[in-house]
C-alpha atoms as a PDB file:
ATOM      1  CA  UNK A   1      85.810 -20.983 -56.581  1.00  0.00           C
ATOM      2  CA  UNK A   2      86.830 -17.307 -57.622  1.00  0.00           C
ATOM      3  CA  UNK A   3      84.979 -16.609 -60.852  1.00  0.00           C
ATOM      4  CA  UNK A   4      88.320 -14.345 -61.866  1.00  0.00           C
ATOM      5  CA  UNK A   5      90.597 -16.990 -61.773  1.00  0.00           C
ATOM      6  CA  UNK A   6      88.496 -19.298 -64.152  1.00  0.00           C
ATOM      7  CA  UNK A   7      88.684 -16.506 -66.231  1.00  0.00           C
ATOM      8  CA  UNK A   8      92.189 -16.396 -66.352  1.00  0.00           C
ATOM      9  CA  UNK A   9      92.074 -20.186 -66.736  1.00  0.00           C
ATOM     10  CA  UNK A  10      90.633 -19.350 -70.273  1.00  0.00           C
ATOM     11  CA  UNK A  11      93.036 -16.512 -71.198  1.00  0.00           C
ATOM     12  CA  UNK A  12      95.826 -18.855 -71.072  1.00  0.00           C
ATOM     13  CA  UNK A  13      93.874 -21.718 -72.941  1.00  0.00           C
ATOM     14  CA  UNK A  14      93.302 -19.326 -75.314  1.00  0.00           C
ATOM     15  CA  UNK A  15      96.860 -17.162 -75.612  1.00  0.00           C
ATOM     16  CA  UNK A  16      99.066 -20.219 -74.509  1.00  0.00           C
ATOM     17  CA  UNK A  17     101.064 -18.551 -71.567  1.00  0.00           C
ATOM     18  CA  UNK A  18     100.966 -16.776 -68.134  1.00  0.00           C
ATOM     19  CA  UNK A  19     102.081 -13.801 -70.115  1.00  0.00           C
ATOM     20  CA  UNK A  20     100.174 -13.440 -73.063  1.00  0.00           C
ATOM     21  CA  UNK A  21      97.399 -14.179 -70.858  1.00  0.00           C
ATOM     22  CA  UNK A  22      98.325 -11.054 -69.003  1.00  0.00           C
ATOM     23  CA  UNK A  23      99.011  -9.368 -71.704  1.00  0.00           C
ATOM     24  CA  UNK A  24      95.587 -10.141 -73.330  1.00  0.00           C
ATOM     25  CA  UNK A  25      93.816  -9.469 -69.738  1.00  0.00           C
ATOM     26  CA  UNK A  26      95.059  -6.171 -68.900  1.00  0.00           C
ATOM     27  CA  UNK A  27      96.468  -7.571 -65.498  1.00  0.00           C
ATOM     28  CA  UNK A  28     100.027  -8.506 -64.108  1.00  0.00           C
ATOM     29  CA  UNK A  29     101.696 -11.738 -64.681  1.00  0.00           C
ATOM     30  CA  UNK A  30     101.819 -12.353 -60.940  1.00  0.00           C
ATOM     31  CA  UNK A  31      98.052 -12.060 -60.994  1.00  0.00           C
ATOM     32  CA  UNK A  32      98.096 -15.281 -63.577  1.00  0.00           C
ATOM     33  CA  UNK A  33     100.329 -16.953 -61.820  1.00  0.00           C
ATOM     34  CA  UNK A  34      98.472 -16.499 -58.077  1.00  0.00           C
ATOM     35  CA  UNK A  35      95.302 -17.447 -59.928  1.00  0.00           C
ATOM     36  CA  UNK A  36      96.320 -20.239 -61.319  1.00  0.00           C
ATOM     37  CA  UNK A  37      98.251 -21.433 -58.126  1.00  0.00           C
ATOM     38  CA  UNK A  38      94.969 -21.139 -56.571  1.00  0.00           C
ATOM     39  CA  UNK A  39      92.515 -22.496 -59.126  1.00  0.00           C
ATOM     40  CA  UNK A  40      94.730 -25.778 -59.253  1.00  0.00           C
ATOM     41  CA  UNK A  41      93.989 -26.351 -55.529  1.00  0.00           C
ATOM     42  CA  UNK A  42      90.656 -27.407 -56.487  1.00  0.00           C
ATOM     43  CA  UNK A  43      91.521 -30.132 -58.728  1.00  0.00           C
ATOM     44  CA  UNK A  44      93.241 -33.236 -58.378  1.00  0.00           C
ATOM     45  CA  UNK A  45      94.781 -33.845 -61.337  1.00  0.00           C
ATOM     46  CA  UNK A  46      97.078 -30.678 -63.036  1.00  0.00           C
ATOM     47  CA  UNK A  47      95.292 -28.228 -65.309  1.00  0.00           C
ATOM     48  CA  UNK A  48      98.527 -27.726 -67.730  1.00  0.00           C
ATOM     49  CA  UNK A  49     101.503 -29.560 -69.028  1.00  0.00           C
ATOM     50  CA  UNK A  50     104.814 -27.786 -70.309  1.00  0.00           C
ATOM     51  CA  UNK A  51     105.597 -28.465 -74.059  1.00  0.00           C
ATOM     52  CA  UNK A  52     108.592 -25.871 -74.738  1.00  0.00           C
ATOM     53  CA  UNK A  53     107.695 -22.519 -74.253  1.00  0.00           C
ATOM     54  CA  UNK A  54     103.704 -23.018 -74.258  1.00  0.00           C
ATOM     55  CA  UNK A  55     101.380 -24.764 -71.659  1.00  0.00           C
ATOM     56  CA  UNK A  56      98.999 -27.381 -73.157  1.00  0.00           C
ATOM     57  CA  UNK A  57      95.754 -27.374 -71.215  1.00  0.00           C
ATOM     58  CA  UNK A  58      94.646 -31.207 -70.162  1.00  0.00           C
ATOM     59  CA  UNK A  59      90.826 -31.964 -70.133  1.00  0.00           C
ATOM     60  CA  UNK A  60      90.354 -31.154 -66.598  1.00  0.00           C
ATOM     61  CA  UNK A  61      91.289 -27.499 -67.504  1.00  0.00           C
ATOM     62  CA  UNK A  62      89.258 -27.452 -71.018  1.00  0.00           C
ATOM     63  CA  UNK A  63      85.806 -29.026 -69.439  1.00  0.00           C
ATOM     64  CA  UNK A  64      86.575 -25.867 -66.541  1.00  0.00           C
ATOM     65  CA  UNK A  65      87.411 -23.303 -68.999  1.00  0.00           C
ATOM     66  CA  UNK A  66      84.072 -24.329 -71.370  1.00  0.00           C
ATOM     67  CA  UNK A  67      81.558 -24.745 -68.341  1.00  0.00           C
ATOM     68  CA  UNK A  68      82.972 -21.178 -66.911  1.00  0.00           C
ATOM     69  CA  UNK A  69      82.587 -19.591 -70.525  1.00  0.00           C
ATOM     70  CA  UNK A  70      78.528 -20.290 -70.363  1.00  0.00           C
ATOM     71  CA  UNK A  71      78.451 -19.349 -66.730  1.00  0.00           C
ATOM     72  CA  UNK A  72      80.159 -15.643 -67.324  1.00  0.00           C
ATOM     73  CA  UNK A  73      77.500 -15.715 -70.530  1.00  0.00           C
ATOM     74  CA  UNK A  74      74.975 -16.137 -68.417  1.00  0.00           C
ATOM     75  CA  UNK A  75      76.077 -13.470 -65.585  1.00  0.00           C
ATOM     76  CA  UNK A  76      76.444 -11.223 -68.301  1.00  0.00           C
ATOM     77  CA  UNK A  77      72.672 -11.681 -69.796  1.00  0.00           C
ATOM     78  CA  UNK A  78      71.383 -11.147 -66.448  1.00  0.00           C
ATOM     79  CA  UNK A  79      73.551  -8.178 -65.674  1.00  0.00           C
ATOM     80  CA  UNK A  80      72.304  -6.947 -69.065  1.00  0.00           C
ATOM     81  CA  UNK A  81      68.679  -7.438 -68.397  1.00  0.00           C
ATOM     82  CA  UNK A  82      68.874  -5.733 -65.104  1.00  0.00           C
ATOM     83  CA  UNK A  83      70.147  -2.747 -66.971  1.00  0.00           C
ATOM     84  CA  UNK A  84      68.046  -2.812 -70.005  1.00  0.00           C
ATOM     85  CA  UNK A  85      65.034  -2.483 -67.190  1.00  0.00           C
ATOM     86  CA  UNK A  86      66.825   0.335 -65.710  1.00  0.00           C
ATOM     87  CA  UNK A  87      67.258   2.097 -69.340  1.00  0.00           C
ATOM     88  CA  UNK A  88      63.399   1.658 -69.832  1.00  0.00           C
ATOM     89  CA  UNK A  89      62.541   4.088 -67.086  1.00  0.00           C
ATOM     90  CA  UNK A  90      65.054   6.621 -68.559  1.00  0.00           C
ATOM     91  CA  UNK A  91      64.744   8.957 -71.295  1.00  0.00           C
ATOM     92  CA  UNK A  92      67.943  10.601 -72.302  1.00  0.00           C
ATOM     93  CA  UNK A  93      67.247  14.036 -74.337  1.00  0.00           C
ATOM     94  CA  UNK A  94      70.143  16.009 -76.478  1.00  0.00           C
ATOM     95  CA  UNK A  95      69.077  19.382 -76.172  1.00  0.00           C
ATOM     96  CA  UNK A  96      70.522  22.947 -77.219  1.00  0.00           C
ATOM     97  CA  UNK A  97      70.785  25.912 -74.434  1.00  0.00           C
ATOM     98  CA  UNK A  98      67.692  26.926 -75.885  1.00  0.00           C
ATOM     99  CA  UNK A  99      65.650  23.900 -76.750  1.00  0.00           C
ATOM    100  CA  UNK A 100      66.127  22.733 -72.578  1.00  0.00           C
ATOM    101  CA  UNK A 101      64.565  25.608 -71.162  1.00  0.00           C
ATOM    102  CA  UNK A 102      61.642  26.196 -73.693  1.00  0.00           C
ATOM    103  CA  UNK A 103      60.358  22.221 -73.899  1.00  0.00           C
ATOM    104  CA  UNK A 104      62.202  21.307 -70.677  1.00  0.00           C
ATOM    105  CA  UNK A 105      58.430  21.502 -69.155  1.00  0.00           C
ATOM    106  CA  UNK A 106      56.802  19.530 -71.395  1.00  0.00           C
ATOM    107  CA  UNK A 107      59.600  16.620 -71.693  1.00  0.00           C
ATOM    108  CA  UNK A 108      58.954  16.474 -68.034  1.00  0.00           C
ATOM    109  CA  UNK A 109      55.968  15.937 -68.081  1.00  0.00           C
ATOM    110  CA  UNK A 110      55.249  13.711 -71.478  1.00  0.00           C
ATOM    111  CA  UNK A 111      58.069  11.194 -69.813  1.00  0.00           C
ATOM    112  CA  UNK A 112      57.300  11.620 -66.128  1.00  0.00           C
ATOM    113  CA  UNK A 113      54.130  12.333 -65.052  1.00  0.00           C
ATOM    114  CA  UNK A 114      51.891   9.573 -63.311  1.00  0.00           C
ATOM    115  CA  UNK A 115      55.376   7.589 -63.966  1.00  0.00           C
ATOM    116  CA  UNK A 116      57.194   8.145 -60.546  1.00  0.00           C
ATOM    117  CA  UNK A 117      59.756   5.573 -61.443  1.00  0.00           C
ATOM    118  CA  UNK A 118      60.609   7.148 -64.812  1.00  0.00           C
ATOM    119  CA  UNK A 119      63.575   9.399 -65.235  1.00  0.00           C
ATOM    120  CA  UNK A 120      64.518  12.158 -67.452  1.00  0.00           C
ATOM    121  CA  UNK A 121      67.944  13.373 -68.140  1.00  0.00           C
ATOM    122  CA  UNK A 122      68.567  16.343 -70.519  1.00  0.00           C
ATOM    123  CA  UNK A 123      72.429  16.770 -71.713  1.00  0.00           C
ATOM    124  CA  UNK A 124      73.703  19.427 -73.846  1.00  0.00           C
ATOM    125  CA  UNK A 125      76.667  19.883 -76.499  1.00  0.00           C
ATOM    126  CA  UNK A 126      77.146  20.769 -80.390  1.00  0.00           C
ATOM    127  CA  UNK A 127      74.663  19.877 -82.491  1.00  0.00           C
ATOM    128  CA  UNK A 128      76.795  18.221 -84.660  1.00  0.00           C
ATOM    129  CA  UNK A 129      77.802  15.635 -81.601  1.00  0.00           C
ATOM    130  CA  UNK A 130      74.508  15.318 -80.138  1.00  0.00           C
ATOM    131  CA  UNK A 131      73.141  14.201 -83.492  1.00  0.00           C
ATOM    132  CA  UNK A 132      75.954  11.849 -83.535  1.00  0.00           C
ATOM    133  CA  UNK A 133      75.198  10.495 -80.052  1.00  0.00           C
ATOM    134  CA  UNK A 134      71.259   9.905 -81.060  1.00  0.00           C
ATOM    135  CA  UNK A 135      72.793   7.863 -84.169  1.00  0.00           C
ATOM    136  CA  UNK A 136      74.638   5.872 -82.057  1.00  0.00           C
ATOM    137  CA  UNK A 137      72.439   4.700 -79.801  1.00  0.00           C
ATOM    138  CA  UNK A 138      73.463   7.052 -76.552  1.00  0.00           C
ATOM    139  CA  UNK A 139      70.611   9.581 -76.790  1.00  0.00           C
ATOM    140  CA  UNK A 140      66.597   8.606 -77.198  1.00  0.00           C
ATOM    141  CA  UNK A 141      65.770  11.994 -79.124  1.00  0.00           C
ATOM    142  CA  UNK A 142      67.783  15.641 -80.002  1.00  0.00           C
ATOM    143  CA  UNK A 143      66.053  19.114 -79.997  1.00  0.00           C
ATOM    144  CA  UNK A 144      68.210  21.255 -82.456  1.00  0.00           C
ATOM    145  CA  UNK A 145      68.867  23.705 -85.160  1.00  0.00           C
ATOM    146  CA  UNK A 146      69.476  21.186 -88.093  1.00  0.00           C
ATOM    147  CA  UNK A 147      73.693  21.832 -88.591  1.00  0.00           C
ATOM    148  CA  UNK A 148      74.524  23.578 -92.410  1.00  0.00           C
ATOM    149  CA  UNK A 149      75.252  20.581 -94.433  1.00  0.00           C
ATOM    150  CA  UNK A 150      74.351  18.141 -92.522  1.00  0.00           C
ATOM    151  CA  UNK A 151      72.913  14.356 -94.000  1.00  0.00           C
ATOM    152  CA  UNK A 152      71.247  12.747 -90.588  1.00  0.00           C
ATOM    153  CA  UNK A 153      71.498   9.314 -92.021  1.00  0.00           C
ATOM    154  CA  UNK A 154      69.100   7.053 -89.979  1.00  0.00           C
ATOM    155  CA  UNK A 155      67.337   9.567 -88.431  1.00  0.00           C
ATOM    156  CA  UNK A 156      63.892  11.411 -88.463  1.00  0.00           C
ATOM    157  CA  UNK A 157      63.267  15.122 -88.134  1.00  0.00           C
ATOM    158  CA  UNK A 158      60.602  17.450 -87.638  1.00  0.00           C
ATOM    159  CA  UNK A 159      60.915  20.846 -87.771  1.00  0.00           C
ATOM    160  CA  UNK A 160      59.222  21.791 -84.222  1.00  0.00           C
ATOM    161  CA  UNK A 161      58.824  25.639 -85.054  1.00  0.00           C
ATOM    162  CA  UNK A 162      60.546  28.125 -87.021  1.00  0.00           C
ATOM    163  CA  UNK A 163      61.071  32.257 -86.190  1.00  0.00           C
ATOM    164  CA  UNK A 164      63.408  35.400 -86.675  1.00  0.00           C
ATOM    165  CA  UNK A 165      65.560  35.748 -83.688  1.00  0.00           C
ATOM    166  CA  UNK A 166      65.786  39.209 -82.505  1.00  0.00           C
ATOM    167  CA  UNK A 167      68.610  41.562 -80.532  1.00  0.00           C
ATOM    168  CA  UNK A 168      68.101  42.281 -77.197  1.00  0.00           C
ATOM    169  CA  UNK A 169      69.639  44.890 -74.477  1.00  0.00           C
ATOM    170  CA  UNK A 170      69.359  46.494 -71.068  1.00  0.00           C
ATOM    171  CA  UNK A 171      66.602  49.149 -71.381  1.00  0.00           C
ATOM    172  CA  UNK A 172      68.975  51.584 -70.295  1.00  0.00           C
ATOM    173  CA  UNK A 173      71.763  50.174 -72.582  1.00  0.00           C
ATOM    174  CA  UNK A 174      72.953  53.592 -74.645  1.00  0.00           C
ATOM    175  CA  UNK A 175      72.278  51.311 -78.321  1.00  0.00           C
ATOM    176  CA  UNK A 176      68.326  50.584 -76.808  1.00  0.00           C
ATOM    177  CA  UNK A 177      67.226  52.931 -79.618  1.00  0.00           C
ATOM    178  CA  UNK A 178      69.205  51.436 -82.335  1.00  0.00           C
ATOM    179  CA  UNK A 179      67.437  50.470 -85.419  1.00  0.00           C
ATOM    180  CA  UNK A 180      70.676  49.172 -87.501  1.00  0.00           C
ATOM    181  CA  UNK A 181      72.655  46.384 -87.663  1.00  0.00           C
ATOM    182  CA  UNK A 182      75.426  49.378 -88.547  1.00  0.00           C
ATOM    183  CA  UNK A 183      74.682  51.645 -85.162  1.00  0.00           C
ATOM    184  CA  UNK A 184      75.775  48.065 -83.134  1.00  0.00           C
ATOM    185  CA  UNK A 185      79.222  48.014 -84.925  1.00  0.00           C
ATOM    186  CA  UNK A 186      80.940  49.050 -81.822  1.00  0.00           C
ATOM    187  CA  UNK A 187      78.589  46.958 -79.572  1.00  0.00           C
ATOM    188  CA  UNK A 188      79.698  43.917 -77.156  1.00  0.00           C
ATOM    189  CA  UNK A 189      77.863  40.924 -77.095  1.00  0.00           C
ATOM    190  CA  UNK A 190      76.935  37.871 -75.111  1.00  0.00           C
ATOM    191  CA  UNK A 191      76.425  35.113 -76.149  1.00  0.00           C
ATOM    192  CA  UNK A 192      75.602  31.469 -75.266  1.00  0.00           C
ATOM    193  CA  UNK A 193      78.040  28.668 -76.283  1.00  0.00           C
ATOM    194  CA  UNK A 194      79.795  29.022 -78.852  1.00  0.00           C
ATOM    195  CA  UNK A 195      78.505  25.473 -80.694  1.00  0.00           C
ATOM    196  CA  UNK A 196      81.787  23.678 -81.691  1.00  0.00           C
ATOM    197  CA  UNK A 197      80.647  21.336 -84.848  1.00  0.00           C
ATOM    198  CA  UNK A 198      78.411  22.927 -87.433  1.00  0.00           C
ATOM    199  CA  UNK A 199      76.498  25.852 -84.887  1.00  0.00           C
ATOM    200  CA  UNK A 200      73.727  28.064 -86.638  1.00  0.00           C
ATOM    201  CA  UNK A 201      75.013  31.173 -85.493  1.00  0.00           C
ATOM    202  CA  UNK A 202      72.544  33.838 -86.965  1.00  0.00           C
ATOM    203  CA  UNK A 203      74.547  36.599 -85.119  1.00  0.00           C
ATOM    204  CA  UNK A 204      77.455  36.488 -87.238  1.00  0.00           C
ATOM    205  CA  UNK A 205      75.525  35.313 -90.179  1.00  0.00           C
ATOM    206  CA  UNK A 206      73.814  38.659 -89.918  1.00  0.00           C
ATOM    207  CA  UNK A 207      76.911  40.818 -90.113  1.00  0.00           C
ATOM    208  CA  UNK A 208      78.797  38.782 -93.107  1.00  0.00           C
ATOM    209  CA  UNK A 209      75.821  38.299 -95.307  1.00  0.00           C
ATOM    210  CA  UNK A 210      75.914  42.372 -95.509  1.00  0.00           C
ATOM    211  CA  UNK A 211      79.486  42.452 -95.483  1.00  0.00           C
ATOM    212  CA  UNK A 212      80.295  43.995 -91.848  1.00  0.00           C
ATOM    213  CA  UNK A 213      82.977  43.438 -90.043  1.00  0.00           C
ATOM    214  CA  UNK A 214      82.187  40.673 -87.369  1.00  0.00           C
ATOM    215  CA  UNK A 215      80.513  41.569 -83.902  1.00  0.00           C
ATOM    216  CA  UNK A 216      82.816  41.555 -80.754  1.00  0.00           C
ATOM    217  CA  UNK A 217      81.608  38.798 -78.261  1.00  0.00           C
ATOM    218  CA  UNK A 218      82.615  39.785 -74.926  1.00  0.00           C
ATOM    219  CA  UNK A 219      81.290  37.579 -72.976  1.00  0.00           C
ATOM    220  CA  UNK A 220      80.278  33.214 -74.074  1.00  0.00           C
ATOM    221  CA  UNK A 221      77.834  32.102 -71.191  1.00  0.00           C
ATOM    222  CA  UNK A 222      77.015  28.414 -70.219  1.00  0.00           C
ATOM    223  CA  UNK A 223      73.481  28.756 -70.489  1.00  0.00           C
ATOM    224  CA  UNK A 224      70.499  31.518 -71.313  1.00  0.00           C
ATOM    225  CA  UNK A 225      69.952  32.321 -67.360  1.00  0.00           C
ATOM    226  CA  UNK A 226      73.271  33.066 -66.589  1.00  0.00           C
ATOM    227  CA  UNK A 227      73.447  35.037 -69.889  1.00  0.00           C
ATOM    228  CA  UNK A 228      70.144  37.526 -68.409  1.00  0.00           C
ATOM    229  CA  UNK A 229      71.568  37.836 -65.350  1.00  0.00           C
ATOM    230  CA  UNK A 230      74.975  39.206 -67.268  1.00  0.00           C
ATOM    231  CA  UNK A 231      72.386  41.774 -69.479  1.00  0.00           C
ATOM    232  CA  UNK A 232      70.424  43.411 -66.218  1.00  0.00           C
ATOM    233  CA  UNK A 233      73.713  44.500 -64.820  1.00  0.00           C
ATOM    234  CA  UNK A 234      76.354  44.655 -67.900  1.00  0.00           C
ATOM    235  CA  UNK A 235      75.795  47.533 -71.222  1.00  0.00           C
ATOM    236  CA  UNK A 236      75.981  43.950 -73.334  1.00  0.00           C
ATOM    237  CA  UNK A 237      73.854  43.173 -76.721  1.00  0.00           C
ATOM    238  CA  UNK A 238      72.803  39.286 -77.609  1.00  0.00           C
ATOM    239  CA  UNK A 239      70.306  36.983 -79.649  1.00  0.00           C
ATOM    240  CA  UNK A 240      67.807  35.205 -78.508  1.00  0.00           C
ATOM    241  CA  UNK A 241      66.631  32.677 -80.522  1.00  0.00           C
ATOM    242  CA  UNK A 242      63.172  32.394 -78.434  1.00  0.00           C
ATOM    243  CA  UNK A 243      61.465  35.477 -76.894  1.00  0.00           C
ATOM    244  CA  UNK A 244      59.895  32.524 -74.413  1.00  0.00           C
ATOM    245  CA  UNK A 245      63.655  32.343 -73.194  1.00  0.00           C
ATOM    246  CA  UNK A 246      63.069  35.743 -71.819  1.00  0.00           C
ATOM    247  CA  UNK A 247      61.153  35.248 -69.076  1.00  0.00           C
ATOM    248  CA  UNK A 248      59.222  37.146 -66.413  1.00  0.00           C
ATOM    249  CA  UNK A 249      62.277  38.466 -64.399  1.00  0.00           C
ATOM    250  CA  UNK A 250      63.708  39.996 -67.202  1.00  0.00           C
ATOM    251  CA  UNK A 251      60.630  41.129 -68.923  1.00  0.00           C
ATOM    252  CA  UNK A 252      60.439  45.238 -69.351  1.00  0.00           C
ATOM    253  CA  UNK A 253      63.693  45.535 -67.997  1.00  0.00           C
ATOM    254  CA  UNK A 254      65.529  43.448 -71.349  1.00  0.00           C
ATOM    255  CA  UNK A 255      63.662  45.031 -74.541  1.00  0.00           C
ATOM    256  CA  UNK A 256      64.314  43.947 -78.401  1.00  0.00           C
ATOM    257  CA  UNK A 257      65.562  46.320 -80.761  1.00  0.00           C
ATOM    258  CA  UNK A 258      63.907  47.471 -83.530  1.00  0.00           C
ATOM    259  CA  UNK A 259      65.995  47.079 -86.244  1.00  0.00           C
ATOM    260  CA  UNK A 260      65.356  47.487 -89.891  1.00  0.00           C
ATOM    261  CA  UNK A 261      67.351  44.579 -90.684  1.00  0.00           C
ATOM    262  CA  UNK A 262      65.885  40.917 -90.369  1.00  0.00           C
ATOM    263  CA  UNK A 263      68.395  38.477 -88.702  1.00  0.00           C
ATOM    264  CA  UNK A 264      68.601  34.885 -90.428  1.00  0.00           C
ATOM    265  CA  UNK A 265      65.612  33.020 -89.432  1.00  0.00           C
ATOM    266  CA  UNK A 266      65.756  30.169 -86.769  1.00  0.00           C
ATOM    267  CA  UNK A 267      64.695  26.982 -87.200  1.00  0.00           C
ATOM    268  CA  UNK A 268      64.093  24.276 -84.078  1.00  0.00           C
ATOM    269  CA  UNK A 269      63.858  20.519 -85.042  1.00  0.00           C
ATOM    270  CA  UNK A 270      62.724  17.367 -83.105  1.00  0.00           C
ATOM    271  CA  UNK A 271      65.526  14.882 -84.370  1.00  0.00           C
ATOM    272  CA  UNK A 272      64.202  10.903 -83.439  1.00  0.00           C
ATOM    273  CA  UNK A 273      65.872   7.458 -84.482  1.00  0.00           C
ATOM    274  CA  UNK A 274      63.910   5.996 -87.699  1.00  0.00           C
ATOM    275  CA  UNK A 275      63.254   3.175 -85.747  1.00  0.00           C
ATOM    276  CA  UNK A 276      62.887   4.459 -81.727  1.00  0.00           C
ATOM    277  CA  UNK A 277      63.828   1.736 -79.060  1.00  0.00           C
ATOM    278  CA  UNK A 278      60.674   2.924 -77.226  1.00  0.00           C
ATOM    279  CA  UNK A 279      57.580   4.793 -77.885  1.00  0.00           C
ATOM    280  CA  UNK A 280      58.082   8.099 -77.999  1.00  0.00           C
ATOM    281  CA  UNK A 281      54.460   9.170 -79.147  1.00  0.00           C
ATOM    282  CA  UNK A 282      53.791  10.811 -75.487  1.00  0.00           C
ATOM    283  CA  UNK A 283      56.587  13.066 -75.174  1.00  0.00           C
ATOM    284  CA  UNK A 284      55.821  14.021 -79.063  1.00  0.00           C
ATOM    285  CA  UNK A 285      52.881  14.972 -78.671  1.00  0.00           C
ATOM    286  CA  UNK A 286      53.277  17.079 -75.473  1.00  0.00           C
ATOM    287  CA  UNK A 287      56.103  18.753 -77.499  1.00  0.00           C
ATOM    288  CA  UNK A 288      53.695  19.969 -80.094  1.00  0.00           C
ATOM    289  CA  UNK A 289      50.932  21.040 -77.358  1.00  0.00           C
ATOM    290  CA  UNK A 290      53.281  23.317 -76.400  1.00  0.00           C
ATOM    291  CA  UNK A 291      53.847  24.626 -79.107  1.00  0.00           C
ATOM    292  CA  UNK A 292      50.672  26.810 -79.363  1.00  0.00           C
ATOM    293  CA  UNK A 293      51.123  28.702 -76.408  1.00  0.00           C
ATOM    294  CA  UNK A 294      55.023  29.556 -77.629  1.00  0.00           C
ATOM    295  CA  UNK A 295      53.214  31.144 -81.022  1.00  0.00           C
ATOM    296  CA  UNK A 296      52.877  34.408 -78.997  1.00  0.00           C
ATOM    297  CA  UNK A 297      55.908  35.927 -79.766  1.00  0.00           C
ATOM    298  CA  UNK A 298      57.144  39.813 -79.319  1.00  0.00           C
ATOM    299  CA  UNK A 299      56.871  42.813 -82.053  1.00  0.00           C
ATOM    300  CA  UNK A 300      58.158  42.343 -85.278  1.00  0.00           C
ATOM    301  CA  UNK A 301      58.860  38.123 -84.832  1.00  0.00           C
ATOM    302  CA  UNK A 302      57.043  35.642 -86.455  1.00  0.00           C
ATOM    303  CA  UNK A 303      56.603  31.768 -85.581  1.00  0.00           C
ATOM    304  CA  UNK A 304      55.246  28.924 -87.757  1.00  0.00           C
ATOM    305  CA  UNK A 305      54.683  25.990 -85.720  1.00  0.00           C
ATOM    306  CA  UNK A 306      54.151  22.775 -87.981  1.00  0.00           C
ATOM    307  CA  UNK A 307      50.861  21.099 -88.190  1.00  0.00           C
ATOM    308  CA  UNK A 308      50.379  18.015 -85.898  1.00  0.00           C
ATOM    309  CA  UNK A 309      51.396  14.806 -88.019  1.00  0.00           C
END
């Protein structure tokens, strides 16, 4: 007996014709009818009777429609426990540009190591939405500036380190010398993003706190490696909010400015349900291991890293 056509059985119980029940379904009348021309093959006495413009179900189609209710019920536990197994070897990360390749590493390896069966899966957007996402369920934890204004109802946050971005450039770049915000009027930028719902951008920030005109982004780059690879070969200026992001490619040949001026600092949070579906103390901890190392940071920046609570 085709499981589909019992449930069709119940649509019209429930909505009182072939086309309501279709309507109600999301399928074609035709598909009622058929289903129910081939349902009542396997019964001996009818499943309906006409009263006007409904169909009364008779017993033999109630005690069908009730016994397939608490079969689908139970199809639908089991297909539910398979994937609730499934979800326990996955950890699902929200994760700026940034955040991803500094405590990428160490998310690997708090989640996955000795754990060959586990899974890790780092997606990116907004901060706003990602934080949105964690609240609802769809994300495990979020690594993130903390959006201006924003009330993370439900949630738990710890601020994972703190720092002053700096500007960076091609050491041949004719502003590598600078040491003003106001000698890099006339600059092009890069840039990674931009964030869509509440982004800290400390770039801007920078020039309308002191009441310059805003800097001209050239260029808006998917991620912080594509954005090097545009700075060794392009006369372009940008942030980064991590000298780790840097790297060992790009090191001696992409230098920091040394500006006067202090851009906004830079704050990185570890963003975790109040009440986690799983234990996250693992991947938590590995997080703030790393963070040690990361204190290093180039001329002029400073980094507090929070004490381990």
């Amino acid at each position: 007996m085709n499981l589909r056509y019992l449930h069709y059985l119940a649509l019209v119980i429930d909505h009182g014709s072939f086309a309501a029940a279709a309507r109600a379904g999301g399928v074609s009348q035709p598909a009622i009818s058929h289903g129910m021309r081939q349902l009542q093959k396997q019964f001996d006495t009818p499943l309906f009777v006409q009263a006007g413009r409904r169909l009364l179900p008779t017993d033999a189609a109630l005690q069908a429609a009730a016994k397939s209710r608490g079969l689908s019920e139970q199809i639908d536990a089991l297909a539910a426990g398979s994937a609730a197994a499934a979800h326990r070897d996955l950890l699902r990360v929200g994760a700026t540009p940034s955040a991803a390749l500094v405590f990428g590493p160490s998310l690997h390896f708090g989640w996955c190591h000795g754990r060959p069966r586990r899974r890790l899966d780092i997606s990116g957007a907004d901060e706003g939405r990602m934080l949105a996402k964690l609240q609802g369920g769809e994300l495990d934890l979020v690594i993130s500036p903390l959006p201006r204004g924003y009330a993370a109802s439900g949630l738990a946050s710890e601020l994972l380190y703190q720092l002053t971005p700096m500007v960076y450039a091609r050491q041949t770049h004719p502003l590598a010398k600078a040491q003003s915000l106001e000698e890099l009027q006339a600059a092009s930028w890069a840039i990674v993003g931009p964030s869509v719902s509440g982004p800290v951008d400390v770039l801007h920030e920078a020039f309308a706190v002191r009441r310059m005109r805003a800097p001209r982004v050239a260029v808006s780059c998917a991620d912080y490696a594509s954005l090097l690879q545009l700075m060794l070969h392009a006369d372009l200026l940008c942030v980064l909010p991590h000298p780790a992001l840097l790297g060992s490619a790009a090191k001696g040949l992409i230098v920091p400015l040394g500006l006067r001026e202090a851009l906004p600092r830079y704050e990185m949070h570890l963003f975790t349900p109040k009440r986690p579906r799983r234990s996250l103390a693992h991947v938590i901890s590995g997080l703030r291991q790393q963070l040690a190392p990361l204190a290093g940071t180039s001329p002029g920046q400073k980094t507090r890293a929070p004490s381990a609570r």
